[in-house]
C-alpha atoms as a PDB file:
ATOM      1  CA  UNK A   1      20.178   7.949 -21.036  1.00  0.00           C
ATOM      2  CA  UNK A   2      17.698   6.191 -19.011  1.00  0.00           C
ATOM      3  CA  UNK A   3      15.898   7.712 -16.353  1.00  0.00           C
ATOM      4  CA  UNK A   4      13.691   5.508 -13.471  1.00  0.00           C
ATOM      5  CA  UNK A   5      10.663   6.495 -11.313  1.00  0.00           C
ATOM      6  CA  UNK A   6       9.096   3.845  -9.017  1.00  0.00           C
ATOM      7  CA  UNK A   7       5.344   4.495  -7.807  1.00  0.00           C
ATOM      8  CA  UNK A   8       3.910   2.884  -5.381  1.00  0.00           C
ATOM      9  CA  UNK A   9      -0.052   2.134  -4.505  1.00  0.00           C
ATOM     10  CA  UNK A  10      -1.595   4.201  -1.569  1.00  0.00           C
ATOM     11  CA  UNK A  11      -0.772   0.623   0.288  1.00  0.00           C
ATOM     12  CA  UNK A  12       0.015   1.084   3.430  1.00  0.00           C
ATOM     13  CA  UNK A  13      -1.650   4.424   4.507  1.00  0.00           C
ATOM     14  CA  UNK A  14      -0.044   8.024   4.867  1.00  0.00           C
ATOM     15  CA  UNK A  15       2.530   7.620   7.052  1.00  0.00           C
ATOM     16  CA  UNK A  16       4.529   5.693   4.646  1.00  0.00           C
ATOM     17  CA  UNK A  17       3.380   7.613   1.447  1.00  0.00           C
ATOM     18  CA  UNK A  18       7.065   9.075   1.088  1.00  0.00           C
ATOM     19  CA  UNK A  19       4.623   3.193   0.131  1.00  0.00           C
ATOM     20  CA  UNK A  20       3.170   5.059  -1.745  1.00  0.00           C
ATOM     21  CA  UNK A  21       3.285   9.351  -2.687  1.00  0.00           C
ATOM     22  CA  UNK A  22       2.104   4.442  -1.729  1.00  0.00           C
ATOM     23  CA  UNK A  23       2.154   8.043  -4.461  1.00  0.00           C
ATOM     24  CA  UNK A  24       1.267   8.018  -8.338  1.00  0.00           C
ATOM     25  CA  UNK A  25      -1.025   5.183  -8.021  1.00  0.00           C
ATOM     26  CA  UNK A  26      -5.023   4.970  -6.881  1.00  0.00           C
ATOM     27  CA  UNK A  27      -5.814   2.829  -3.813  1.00  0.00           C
ATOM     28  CA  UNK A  28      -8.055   1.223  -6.940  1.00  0.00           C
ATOM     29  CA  UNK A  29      -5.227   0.386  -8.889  1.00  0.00           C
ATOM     30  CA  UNK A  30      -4.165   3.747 -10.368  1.00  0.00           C
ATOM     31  CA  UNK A  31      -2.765   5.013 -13.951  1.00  0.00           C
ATOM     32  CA  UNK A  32       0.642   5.053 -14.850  1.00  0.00           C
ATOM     33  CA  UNK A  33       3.020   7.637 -16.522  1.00  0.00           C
ATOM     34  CA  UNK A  34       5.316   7.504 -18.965  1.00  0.00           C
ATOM     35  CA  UNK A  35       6.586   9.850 -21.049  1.00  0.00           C
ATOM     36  CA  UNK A  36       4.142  12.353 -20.953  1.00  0.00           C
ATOM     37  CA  UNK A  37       1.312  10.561 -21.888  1.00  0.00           C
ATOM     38  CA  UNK A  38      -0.223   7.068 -20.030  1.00  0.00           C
ATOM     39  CA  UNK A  39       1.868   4.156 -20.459  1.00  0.00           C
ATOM     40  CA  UNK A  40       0.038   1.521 -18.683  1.00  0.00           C
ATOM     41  CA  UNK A  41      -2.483   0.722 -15.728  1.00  0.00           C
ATOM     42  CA  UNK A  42      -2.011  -2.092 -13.110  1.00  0.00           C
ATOM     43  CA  UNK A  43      -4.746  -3.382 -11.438  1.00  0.00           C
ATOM     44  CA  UNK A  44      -5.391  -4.518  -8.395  1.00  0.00           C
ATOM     45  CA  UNK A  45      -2.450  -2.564  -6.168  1.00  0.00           C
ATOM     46  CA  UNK A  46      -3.144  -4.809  -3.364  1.00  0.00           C
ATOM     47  CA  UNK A  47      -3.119  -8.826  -3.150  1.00  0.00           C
ATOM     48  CA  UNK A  48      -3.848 -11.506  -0.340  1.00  0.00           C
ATOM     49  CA  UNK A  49      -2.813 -15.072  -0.745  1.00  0.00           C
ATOM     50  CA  UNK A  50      -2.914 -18.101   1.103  1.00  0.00           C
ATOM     51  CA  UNK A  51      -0.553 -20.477   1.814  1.00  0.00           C
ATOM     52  CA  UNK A  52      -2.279 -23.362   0.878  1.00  0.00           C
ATOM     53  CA  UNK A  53      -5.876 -24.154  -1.936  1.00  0.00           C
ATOM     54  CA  UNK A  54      -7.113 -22.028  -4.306  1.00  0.00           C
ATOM     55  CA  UNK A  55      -6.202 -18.556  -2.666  1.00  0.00           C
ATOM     56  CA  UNK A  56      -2.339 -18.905  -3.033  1.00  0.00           C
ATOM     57  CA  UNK A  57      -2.378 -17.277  -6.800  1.00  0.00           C
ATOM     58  CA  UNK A  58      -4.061 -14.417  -7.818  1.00  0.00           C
ATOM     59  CA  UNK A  59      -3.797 -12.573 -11.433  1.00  0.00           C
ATOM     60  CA  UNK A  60      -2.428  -8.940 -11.941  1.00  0.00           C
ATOM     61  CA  UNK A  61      -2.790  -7.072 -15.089  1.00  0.00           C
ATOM     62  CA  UNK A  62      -0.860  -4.556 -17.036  1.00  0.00           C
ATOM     63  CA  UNK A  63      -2.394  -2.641 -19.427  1.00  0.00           C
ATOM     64  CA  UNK A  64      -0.514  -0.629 -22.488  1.00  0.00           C
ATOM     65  CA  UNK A  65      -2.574   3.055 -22.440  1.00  0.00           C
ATOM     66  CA  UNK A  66       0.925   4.167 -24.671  1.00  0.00           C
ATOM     67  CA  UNK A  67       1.116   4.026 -28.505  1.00  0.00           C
ATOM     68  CA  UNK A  68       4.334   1.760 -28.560  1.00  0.00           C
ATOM     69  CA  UNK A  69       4.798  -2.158 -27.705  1.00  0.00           C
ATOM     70  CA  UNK A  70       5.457  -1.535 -23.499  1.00  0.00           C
ATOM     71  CA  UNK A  71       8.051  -4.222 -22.749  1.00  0.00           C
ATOM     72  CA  UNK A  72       7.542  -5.032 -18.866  1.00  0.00           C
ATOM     73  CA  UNK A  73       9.384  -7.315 -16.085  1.00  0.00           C
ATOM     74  CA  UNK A  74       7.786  -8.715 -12.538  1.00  0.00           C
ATOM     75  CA  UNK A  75      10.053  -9.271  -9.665  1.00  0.00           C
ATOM     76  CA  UNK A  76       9.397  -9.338  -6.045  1.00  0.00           C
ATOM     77  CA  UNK A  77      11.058  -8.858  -3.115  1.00  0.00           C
ATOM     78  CA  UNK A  78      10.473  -9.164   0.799  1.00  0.00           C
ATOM     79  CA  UNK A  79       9.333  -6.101   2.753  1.00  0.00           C
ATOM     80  CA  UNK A  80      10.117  -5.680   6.550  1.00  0.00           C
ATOM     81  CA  UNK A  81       7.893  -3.234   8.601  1.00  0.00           C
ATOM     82  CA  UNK A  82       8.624  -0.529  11.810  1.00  0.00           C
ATOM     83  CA  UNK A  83       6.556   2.604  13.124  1.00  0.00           C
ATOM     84  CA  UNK A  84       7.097   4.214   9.912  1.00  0.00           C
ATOM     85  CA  UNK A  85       6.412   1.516   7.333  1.00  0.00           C
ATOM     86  CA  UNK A  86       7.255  -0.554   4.606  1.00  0.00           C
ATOM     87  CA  UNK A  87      10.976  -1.346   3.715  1.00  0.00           C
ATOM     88  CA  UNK A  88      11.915  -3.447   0.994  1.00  0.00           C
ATOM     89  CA  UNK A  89      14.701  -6.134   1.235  1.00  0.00           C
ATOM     90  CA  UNK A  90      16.406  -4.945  -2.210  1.00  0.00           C
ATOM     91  CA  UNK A  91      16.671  -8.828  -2.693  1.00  0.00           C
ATOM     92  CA  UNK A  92      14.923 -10.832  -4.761  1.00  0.00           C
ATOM     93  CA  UNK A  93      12.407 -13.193  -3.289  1.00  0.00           C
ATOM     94  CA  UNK A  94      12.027 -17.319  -4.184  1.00  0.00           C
ATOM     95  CA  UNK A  95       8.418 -17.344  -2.013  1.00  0.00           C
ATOM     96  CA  UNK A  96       6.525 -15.760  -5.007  1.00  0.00           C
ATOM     97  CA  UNK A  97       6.289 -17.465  -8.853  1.00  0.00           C
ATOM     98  CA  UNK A  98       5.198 -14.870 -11.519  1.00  0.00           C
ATOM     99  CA  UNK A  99       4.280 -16.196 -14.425  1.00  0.00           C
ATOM    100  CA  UNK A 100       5.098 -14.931 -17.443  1.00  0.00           C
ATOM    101  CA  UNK A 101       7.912 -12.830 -15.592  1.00  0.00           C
ATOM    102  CA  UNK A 102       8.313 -10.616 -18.788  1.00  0.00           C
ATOM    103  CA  UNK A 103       6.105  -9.766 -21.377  1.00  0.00           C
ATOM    104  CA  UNK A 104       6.087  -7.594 -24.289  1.00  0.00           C
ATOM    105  CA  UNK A 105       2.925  -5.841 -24.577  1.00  0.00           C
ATOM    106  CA  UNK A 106       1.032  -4.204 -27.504  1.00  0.00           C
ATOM    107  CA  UNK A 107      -0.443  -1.007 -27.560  1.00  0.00           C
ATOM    108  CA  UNK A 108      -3.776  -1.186 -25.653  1.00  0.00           C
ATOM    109  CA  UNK A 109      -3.507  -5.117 -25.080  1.00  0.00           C
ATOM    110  CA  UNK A 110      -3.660  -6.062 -22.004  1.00  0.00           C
ATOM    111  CA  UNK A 111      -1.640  -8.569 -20.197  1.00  0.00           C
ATOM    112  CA  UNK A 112      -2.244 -11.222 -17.099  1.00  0.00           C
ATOM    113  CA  UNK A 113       0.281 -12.304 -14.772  1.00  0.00           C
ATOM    114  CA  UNK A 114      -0.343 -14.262 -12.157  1.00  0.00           C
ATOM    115  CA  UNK A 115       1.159 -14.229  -8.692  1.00  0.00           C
ATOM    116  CA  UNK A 116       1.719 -17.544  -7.033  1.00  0.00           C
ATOM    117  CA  UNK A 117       2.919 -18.176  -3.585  1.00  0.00           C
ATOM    118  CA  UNK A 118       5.475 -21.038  -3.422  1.00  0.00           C
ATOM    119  CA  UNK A 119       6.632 -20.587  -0.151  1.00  0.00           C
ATOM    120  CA  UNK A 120       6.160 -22.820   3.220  1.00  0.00           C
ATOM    121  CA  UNK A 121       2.206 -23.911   3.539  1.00  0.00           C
ATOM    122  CA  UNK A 122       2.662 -23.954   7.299  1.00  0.00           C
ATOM    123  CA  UNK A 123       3.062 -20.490   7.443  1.00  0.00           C
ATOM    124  CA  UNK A 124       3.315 -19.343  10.813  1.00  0.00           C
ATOM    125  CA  UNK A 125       2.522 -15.311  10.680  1.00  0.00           C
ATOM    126  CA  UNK A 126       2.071 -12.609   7.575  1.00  0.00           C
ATOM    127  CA  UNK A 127       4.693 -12.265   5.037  1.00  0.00           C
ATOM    128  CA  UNK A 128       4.834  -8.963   2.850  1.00  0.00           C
ATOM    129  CA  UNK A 129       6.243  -8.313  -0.431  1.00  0.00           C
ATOM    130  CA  UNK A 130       6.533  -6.046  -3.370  1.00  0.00           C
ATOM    131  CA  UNK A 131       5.957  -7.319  -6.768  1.00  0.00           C
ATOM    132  CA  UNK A 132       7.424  -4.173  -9.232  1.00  0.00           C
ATOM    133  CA  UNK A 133       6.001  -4.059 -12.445  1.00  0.00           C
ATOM    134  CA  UNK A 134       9.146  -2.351 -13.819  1.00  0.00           C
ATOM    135  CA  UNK A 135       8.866  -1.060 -17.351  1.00  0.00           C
ATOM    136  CA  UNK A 136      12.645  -2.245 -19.601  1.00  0.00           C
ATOM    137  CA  UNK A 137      14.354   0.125 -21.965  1.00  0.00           C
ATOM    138  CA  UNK A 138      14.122   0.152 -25.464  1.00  0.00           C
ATOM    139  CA  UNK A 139      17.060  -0.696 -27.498  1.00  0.00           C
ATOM    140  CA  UNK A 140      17.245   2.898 -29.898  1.00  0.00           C
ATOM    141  CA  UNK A 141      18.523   2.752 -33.748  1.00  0.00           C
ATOM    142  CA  UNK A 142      22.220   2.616 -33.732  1.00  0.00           C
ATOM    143  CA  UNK A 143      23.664   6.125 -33.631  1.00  0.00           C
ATOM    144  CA  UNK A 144      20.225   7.668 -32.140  1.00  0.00           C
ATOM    145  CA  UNK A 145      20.338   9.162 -28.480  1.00  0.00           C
ATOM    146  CA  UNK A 146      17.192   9.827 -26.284  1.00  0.00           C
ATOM    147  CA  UNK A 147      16.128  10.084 -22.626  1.00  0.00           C
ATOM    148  CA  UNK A 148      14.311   7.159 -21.834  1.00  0.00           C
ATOM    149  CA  UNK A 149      11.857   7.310 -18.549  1.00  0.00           C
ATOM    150  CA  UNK A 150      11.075   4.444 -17.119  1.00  0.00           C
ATOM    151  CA  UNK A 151       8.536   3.657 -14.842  1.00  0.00           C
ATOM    152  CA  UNK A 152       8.147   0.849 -11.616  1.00  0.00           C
ATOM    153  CA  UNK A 153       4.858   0.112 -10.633  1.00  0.00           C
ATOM    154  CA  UNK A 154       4.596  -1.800  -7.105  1.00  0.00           C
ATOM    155  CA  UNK A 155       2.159  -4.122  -6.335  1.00  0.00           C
ATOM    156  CA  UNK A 156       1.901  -5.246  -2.217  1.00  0.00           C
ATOM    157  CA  UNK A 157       1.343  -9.366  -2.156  1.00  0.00           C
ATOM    158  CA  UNK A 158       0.433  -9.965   0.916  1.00  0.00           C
ATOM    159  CA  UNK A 159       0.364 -13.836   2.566  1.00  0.00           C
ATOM    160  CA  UNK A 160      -1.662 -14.861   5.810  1.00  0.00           C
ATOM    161  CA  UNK A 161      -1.606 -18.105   7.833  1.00  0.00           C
ATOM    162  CA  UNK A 162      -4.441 -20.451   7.183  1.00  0.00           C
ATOM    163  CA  UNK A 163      -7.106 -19.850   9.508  1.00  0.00           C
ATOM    164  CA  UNK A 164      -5.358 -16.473  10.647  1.00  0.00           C
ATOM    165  CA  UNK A 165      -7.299 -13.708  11.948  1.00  0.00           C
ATOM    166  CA  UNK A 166      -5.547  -9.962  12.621  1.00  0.00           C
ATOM    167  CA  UNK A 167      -5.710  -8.155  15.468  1.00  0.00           C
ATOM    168  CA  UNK A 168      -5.949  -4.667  15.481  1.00  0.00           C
ATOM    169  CA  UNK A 169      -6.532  -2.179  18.147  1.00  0.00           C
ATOM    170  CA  UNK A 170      -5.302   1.219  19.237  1.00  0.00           C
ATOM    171  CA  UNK A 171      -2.887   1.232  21.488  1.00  0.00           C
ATOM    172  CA  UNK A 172      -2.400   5.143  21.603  1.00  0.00           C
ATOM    173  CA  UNK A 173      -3.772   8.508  20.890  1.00  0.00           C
ATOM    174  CA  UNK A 174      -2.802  12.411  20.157  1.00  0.00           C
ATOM    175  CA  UNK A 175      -3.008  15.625  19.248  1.00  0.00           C
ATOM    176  CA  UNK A 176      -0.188  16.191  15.930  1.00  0.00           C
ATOM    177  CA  UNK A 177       0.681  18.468  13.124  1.00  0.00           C
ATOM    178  CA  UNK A 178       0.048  17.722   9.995  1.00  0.00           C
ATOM    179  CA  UNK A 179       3.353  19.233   7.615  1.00  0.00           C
ATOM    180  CA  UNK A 180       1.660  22.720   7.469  1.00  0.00           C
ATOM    181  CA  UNK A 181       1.494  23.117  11.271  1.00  0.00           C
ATOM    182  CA  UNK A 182      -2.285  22.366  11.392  1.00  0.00           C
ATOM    183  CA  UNK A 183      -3.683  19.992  14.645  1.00  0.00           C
ATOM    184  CA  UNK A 184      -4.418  16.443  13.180  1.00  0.00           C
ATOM    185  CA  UNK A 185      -5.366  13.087  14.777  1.00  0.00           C
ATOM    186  CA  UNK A 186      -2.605  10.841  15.203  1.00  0.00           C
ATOM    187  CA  UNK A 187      -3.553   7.086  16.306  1.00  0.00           C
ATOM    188  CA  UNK A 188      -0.935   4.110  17.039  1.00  0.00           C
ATOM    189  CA  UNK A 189      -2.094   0.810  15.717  1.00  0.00           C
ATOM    190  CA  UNK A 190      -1.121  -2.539  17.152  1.00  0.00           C
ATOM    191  CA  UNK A 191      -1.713  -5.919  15.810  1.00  0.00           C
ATOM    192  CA  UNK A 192      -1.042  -8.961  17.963  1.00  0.00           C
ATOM    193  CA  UNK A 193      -2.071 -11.698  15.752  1.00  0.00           C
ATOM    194  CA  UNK A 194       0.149 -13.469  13.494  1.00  0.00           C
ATOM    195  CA  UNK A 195      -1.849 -12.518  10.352  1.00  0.00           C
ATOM    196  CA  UNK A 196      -2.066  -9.239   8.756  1.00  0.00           C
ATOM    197  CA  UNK A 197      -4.736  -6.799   9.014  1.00  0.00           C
ATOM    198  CA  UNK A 198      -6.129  -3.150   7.177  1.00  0.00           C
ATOM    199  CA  UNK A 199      -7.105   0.198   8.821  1.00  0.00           C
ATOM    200  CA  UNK A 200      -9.628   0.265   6.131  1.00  0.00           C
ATOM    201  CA  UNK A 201     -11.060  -2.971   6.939  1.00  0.00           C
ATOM    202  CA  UNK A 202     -12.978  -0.868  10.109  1.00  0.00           C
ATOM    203  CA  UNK A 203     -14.208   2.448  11.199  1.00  0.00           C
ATOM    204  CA  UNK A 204     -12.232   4.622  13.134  1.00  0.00           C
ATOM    205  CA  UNK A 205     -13.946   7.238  15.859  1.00  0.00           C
ATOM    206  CA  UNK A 206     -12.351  10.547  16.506  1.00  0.00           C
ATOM    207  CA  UNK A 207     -13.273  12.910  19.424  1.00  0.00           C
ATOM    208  CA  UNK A 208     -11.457  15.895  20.316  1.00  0.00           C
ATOM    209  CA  UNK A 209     -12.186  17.301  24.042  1.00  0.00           C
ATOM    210  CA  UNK A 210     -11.173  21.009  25.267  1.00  0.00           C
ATOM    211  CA  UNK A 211      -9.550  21.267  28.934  1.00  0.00           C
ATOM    212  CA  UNK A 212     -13.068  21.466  30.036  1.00  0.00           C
ATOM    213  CA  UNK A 213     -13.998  17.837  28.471  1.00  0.00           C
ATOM    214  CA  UNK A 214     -16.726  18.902  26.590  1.00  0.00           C
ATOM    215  CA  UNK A 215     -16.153  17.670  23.109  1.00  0.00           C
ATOM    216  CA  UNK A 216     -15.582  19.924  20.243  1.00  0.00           C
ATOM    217  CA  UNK A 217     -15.045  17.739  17.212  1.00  0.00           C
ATOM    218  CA  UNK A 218     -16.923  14.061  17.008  1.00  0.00           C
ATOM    219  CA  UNK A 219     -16.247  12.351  13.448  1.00  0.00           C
ATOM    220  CA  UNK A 220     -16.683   8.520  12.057  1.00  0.00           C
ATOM    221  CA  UNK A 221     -14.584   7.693   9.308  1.00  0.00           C
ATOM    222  CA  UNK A 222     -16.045   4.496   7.322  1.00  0.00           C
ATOM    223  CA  UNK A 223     -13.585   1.876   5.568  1.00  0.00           C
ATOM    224  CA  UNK A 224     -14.002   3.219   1.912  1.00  0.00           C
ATOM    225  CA  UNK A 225     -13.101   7.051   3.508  1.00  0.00           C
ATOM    226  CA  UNK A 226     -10.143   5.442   5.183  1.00  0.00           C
ATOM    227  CA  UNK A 227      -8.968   4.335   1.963  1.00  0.00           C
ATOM    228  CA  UNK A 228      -8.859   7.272  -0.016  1.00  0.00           C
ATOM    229  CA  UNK A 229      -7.725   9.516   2.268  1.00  0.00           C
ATOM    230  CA  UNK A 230      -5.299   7.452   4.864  1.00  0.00           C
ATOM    231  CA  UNK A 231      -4.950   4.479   2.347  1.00  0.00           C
ATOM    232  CA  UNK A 232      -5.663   0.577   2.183  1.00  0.00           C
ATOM    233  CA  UNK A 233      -3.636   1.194   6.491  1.00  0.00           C
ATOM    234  CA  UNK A 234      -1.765  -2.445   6.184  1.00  0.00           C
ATOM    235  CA  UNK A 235      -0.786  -3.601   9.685  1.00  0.00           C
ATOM    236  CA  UNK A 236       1.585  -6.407   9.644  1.00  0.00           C
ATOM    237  CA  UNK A 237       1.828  -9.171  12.645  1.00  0.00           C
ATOM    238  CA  UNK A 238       3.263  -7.779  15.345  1.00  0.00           C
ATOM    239  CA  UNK A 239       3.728  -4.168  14.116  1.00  0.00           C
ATOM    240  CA  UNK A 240       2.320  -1.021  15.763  1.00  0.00           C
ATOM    241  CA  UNK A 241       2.013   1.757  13.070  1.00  0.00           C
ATOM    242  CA  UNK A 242       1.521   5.440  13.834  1.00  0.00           C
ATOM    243  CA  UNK A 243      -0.667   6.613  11.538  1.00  0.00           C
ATOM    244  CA  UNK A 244      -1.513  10.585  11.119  1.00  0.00           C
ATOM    245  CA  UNK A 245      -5.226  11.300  10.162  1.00  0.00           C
ATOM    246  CA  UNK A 246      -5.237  14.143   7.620  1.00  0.00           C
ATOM    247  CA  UNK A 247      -8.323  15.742   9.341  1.00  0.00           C
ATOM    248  CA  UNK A 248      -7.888  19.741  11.029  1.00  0.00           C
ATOM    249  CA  UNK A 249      -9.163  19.683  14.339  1.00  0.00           C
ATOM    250  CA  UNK A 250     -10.304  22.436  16.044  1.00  0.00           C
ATOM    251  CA  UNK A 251      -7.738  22.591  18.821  1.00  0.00           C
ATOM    252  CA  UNK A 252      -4.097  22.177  19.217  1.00  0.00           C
ATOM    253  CA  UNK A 253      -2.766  19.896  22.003  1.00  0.00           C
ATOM    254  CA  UNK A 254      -1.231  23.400  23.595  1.00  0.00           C
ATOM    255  CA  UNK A 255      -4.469  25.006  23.666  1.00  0.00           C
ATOM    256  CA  UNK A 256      -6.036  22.424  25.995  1.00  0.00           C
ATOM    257  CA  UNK A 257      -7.535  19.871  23.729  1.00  0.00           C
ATOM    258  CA  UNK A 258      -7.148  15.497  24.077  1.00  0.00           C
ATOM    259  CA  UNK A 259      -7.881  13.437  21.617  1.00  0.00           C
ATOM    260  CA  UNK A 260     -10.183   9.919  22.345  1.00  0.00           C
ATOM    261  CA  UNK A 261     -10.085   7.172  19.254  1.00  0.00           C
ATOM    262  CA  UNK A 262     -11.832   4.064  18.794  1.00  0.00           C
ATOM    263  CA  UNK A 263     -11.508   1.154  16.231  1.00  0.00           C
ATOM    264  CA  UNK A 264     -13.443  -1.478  15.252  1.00  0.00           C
ATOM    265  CA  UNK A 265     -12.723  -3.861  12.795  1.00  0.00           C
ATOM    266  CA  UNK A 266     -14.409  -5.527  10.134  1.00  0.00           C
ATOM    267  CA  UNK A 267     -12.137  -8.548   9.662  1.00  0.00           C
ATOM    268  CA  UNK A 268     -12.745 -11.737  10.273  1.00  0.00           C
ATOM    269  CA  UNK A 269     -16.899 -11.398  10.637  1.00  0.00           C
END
């Protein structure tokens, strides 16, 4: 019997971690499972390419933490984006070569795979896909019988326009809950460019105001902070993402408190 679990990087922030609970994997490129022990490590979670030059491959790598050979296959696959996130295509994608698109690696070897776009140079906005690492079964002695877990490891290729720049502002503020009833900041992202931008590419201001206006909470959250706790916050051209900031604020919307949030963006300096 074969069994499959797919984990995703902390990609695309929070709100889609149901992309990523992102997620199983660091924003860093995290460990993998398998079987009760570690089975292998991809690194990096997160890719850019560019349509045209020397940005339109870059090299991921799969490392074999488990004490058996760790037979692996790379395939990739369009993602489409809403409010809520990420959603894959299920179908498989022509705009990405991987090369080697299997390998069968030894344990603790390390393997490179590079991730080349293929697709139309004159981009015209962002495109977003998922490369899975997926890890195959293992063909058992005849006549022996086992669960076999499997692990999929996704990888989010991004690839921007040349000369692209996002565009990313807050179009929205509010008091929410956070899944344990607690007041949280919730912001709404929008990016009007046609190339793709990060949350965590930028600081992001929180103030929280009683009915009286005198603010109660002030707080700065720097890139790296975004990233560990939100995630890499991927805003695709055109999207507007709500994102929910997993900080406890002092007042709930009901008791009288408003919420203020400002962004600014490190991109493109």
């Amino acid at each position: 019997m074969t069994r499959s679990k797919t984990f995703r990087g902390r990609l695309l922030g929070a709100a889609c971690a149901g992309l990523l609970a992102l997620a199983g994997l660091a924003a860093q490129g995290a460990p993998g499972l398998g079987g009760g022990a570690l089975a292998m490590t991809v690194q990096p979670v997160v890719i850019d390419l560019k349509p045209t030059g020397r940005g339109m491959s870059q090299i991921v790598t799969v490392q074999n933490t488990f004490a058996n050979p760790l037979p692996v296959e790379l395939r990739a696959e369009e993602l489409s984006f809403d409010e809520k996130g990420a959603h894959p295509s299920d179908t498989p994608t022509n705009d990405l070569l991987i090369f080697p698109p299997q390998a069968v690696i030894q344990p603790g070897e390390t393997q490179s795979f590079r991730i080349q776009w293929v697709g139309d140079p004159a981009l015209a906005q962002s495109k977003h896909y998922y490369v899975t690492v997926a890890q195959m079964p293992v063909k058992l002695p005849e006549g022996q019988s086992a669960i076999q877990i499997l692990y999929n490891f996704q990888v989010l290729a991004s690839v921007a326009p040349s000369g692209g720049k996002p565009a990313l502002a807050l179009s929205k503020s509010e008091i929410g809950a956070d899944a344990d009833g607690k007041p949280v900041p919730v912001v709404y992202v929008a990016n009007t460019s046609n190339t793709h931008g990060y949350l965590s590419r930028g600081k992001l201001k929180i103030i929280e105001k009683d009915a009286a206006g005198k603010a109660v909470f002030q707080r700065t959250i720097p890139g790296p902070e975004i990233q560990q706790t939100i995630g890499f916050g991927l805003i695709a051209p055109g999207q507007t993402r709500r994102i929910a900031v997993p900080i406890e604020l002092p007042l709930t919307a009901a008791a009288g408190g408003s919420l203020e949030a400002q962004f600014s963006s490190d991109e493109g300096r």
